[in-house]
Protein backbone atom coordinates (compact mmCIF):
# COMPACT_ATOMS: atom_id res chain seq x y z
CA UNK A 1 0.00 0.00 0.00
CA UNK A 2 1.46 3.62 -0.87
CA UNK A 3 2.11 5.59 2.68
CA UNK A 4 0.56 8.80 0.92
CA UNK A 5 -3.09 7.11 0.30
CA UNK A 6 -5.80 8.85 2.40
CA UNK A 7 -8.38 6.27 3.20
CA UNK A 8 -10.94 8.25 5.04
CA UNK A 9 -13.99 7.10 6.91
CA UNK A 10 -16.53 8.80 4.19
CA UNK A 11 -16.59 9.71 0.79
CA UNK A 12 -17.19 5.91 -0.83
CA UNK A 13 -20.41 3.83 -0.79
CA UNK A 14 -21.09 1.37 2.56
CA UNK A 15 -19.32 -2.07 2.12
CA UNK A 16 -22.05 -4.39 1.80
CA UNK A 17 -20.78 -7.07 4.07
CA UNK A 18 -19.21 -5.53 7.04
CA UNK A 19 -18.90 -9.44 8.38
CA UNK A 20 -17.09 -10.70 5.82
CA UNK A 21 -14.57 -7.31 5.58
CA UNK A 22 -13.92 -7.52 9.49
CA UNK A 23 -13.54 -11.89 9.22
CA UNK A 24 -10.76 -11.09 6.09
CA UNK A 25 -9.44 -8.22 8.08
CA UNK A 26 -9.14 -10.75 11.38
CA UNK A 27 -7.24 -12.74 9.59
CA UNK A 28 -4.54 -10.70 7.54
CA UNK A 29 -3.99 -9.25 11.32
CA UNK A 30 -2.49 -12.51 12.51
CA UNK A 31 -0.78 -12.80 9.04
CA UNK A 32 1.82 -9.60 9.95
CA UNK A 33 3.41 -11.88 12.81
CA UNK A 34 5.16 -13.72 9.53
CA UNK A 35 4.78 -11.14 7.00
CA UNK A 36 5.66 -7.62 8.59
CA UNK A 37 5.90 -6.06 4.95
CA UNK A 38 1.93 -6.13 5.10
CA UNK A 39 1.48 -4.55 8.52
CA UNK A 40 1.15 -0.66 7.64
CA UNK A 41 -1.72 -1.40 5.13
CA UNK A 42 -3.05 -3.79 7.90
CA UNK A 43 -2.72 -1.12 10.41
CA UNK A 44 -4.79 1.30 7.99
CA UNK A 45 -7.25 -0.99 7.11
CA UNK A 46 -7.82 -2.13 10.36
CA UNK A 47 -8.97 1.29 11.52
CA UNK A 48 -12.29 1.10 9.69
CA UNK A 49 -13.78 -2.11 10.79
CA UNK A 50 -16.58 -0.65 12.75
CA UNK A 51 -18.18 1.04 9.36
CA UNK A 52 -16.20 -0.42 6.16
CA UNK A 53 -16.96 1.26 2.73
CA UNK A 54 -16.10 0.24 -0.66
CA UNK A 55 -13.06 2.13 -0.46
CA UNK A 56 -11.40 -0.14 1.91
CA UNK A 57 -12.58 -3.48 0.36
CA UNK A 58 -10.49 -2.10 -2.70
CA UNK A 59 -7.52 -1.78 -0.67
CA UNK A 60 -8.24 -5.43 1.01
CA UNK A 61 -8.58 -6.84 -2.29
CA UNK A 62 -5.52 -5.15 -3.42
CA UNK A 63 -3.56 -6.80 -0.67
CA UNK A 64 -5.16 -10.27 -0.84
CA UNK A 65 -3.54 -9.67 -5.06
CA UNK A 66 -0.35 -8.56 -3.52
CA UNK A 67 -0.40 -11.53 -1.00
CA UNK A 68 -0.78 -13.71 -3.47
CA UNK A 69 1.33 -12.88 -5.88
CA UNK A 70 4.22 -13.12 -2.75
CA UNK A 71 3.58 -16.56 -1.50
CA UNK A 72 7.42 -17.24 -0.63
CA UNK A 73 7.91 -14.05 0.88
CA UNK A 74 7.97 -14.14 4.88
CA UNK A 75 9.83 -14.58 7.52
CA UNK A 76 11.22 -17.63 9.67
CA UNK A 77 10.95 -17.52 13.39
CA UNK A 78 14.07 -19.11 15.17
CA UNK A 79 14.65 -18.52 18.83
CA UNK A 80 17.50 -16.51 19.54
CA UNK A 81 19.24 -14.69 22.90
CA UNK A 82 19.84 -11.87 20.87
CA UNK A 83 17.76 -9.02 21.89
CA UNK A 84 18.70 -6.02 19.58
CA UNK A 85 15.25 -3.99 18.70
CA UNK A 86 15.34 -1.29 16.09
CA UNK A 87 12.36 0.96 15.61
CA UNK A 88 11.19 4.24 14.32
CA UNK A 89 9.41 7.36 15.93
CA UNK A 90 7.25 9.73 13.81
CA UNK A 91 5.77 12.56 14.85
CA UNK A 92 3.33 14.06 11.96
CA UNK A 93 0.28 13.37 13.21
CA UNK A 94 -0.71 16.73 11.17
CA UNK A 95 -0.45 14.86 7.72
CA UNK A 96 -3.40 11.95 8.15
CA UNK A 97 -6.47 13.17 8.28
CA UNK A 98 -7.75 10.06 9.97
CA UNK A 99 -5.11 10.06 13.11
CA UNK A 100 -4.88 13.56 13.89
CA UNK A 101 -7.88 13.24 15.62
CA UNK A 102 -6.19 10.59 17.93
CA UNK A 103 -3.47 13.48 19.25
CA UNK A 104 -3.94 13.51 22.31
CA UNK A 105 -1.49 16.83 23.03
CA UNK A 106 -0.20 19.62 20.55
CA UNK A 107 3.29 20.29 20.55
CA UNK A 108 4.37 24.16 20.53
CA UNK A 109 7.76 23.26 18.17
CA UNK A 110 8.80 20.30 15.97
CA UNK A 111 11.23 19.39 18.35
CA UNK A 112 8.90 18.90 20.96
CA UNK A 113 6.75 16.98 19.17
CA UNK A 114 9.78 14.94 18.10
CA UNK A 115 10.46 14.55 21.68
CA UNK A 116 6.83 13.47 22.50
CA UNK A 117 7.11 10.67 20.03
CA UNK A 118 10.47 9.45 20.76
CA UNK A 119 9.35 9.13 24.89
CA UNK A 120 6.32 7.06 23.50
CA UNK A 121 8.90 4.83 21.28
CA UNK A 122 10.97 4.84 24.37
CA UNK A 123 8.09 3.13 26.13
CA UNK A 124 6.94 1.26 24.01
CA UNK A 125 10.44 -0.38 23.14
CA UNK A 126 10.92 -0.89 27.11
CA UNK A 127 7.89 -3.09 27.43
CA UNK A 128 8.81 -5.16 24.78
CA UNK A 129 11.95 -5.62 25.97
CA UNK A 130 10.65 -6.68 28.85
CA UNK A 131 8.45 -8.95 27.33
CA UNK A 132 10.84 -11.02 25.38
CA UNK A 133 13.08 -11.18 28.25
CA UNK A 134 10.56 -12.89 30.03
């Protein structure tokens, strides 16, 4: 899915079958675990489960192509002692129309925003750190 597509929650017809969108949905959720490369478009799609419009079944279909088209792709899960986490931090909120609503704070300067997103990464990458260790 291109990161600059603006799937909105109106403007397209009501999905017919909001079952069968949120079943399809379900399921390519549990498919990132193997298949991160699918996980932003996921993530987007995922957002509009409660009220689905044709919109987003376009994108779901256009992932289900993609999918499979890119049956070998994936990744193998070994265990390992290594516990070396990379991430990323982004803090334009500002640019989706759909998230901005979800800022929960407005940041007087870029760098505090900045700073406000790399103290949630910062969290985030300490619980999961903690999780694996366990």
């Amino acid at each position: 899915m291109v990161s600059s597509l603006q799937l909105l929650s109106s403007g397209s017809k009501k999905f017919d079958d909001a079952k069968l969108y949120r079943i399809v949905v379900g399921t390519l959720q549990y498919l990132c675990i193997t298949r991160p490369d699918i996980s932003f478009a996921v993530s987007k799609i995922s957002q509009f489960m409660q009220c689905p419009l044709l919109a987003h079944w376009k994108v779901v279909k256009r992932l289900l192509r993609y999918l499979q088209g890119t049956k070998e792709h994936g990744i193998l899960i070994h265990p390992s002692t290594d516990y070396r986490l990379y991430g990323f931090a982004d803090a334009d909120w500002a640019a989706d129309l759909e998230d901005r609503r979800k800022q929960t704070t407005i940041s007087r300067s870029s760098t505090e925003a900045e700073f406000r997103s790399l103290a949630a990464y910062e969290g985030e990458l300490v619980w999961l750190t903690n999780l694996l260790a366990e």
